[in-house]
C-alpha atoms as a PDB file:
ATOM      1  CA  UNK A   1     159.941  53.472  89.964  1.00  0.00           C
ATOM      2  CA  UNK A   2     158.248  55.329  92.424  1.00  0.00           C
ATOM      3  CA  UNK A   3     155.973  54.386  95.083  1.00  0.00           C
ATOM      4  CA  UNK A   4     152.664  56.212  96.556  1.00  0.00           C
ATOM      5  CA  UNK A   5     151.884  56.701  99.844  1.00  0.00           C
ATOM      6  CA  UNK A   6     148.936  53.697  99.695  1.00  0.00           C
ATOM      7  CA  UNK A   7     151.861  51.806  98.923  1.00  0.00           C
ATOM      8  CA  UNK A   8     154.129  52.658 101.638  1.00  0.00           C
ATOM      9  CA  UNK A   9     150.840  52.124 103.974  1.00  0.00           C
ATOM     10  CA  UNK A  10     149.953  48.820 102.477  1.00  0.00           C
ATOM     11  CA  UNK A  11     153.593  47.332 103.302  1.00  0.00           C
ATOM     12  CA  UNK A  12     153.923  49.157 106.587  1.00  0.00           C
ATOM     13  CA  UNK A  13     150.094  47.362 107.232  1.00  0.00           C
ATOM     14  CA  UNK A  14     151.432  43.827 105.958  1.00  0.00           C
ATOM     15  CA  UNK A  15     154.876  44.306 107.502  1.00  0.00           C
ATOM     16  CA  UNK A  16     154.592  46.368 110.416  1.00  0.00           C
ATOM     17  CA  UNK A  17     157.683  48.286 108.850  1.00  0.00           C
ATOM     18  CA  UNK A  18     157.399  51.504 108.446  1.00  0.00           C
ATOM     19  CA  UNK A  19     157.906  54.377 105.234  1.00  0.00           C
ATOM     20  CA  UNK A  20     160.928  55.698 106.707  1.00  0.00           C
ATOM     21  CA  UNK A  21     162.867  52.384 107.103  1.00  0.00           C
ATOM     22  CA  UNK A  22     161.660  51.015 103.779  1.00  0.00           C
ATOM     23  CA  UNK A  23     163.215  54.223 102.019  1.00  0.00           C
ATOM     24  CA  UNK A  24     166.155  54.044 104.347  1.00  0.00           C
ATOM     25  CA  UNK A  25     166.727  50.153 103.108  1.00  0.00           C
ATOM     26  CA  UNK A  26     166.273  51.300  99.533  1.00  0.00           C
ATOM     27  CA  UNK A  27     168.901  53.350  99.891  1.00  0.00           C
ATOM     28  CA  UNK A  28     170.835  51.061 100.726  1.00  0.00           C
ATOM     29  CA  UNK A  29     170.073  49.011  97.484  1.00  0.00           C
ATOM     30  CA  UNK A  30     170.805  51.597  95.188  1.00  0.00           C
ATOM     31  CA  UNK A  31     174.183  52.447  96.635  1.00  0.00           C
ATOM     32  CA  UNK A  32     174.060  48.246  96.275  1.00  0.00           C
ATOM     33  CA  UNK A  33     175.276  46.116  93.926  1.00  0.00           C
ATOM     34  CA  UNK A  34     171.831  44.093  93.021  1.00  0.00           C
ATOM     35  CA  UNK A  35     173.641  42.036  90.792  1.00  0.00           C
ATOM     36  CA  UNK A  36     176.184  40.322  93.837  1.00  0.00           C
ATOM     37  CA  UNK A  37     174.771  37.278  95.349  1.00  0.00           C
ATOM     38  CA  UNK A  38     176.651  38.395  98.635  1.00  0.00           C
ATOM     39  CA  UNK A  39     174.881  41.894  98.527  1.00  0.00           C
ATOM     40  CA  UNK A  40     171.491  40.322  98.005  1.00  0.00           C
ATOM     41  CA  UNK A  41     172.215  38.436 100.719  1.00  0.00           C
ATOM     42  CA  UNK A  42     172.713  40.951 103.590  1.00  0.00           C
ATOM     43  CA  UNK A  43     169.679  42.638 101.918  1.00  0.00           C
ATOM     44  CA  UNK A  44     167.523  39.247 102.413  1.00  0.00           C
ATOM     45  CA  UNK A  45     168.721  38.983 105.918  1.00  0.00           C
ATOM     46  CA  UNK A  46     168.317  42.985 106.553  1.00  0.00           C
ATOM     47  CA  UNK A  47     164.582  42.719 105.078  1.00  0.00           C
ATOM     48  CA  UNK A  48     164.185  39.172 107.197  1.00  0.00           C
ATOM     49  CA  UNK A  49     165.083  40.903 110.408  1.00  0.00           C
ATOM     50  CA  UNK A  50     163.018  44.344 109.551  1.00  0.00           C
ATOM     51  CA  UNK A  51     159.954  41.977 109.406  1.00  0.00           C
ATOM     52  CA  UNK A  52     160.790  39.345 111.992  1.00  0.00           C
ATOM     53  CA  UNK A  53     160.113  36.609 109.574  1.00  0.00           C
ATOM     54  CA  UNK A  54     162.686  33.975 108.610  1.00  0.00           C
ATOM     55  CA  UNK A  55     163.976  33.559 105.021  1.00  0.00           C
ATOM     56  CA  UNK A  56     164.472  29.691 104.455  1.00  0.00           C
ATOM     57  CA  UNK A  57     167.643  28.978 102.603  1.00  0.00           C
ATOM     58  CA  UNK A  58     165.296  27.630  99.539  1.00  0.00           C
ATOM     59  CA  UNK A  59     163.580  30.601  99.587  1.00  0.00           C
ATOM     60  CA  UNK A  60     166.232  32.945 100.049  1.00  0.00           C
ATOM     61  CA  UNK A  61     168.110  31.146  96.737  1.00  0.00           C
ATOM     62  CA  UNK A  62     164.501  31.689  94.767  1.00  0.00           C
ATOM     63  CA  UNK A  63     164.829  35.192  95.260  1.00  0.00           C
ATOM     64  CA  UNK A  64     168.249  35.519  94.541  1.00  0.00           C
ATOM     65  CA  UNK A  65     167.690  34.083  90.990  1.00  0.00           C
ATOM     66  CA  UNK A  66     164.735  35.754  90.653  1.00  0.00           C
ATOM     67  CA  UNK A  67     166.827  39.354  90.968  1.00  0.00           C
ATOM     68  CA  UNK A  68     169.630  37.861  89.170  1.00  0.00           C
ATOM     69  CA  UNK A  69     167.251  37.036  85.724  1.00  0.00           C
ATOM     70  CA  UNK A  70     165.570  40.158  86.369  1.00  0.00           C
ATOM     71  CA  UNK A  71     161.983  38.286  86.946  1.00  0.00           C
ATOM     72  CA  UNK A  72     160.833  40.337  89.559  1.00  0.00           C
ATOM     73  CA  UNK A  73     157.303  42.315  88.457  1.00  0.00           C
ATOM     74  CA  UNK A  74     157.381  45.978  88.362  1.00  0.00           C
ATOM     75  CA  UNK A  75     153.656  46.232  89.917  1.00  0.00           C
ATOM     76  CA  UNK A  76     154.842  45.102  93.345  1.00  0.00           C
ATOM     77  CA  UNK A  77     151.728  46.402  94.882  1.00  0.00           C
ATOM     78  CA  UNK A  78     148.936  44.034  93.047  1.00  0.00           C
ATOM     79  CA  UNK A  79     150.523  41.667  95.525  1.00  0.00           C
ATOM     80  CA  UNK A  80     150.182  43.744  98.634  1.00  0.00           C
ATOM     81  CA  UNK A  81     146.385  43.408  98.507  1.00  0.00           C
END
């Protein structure tokens, strides 16, 4: 999947994280196991640190399954707007 720059800008805009460390963190996720509960984890807590917003256990779990039964949209960005 790959991402255009609007993208990139939208998050960075939203997230006040930038291109570089959003490519350096998917990195990190494809040398990942997405498919550990334990790697998802650290990624959660990575992405929760990145942003300085915290991940509420709850939520944290919801994503987890999410990843896990593969129910996370491939259009990403509709929800950046």
């Amino acid at each position: 999947m790959a991402f255009s720059d609007s993208f990139f800008k939208k998050v960075e805009k939203k997230t006040n994280v930038n291109k570089e460390t959003i490519l350096s963190l998917a990195n990190k996720l494809q040398q990942g196991n997405m498919k550990d509960e334990n790697v998802l984890k650290e990624v959660i807590h990575d992405i929760s640190k990145m942003t300085g917003r915290e991940v509420s256990k709850e939520k944290e779990q919801k994503i987890i399954d999410a990843v896990l039964n593969n129910k996370v949209p491939d259009n990403l960005d509709k929800y950046l707007d």
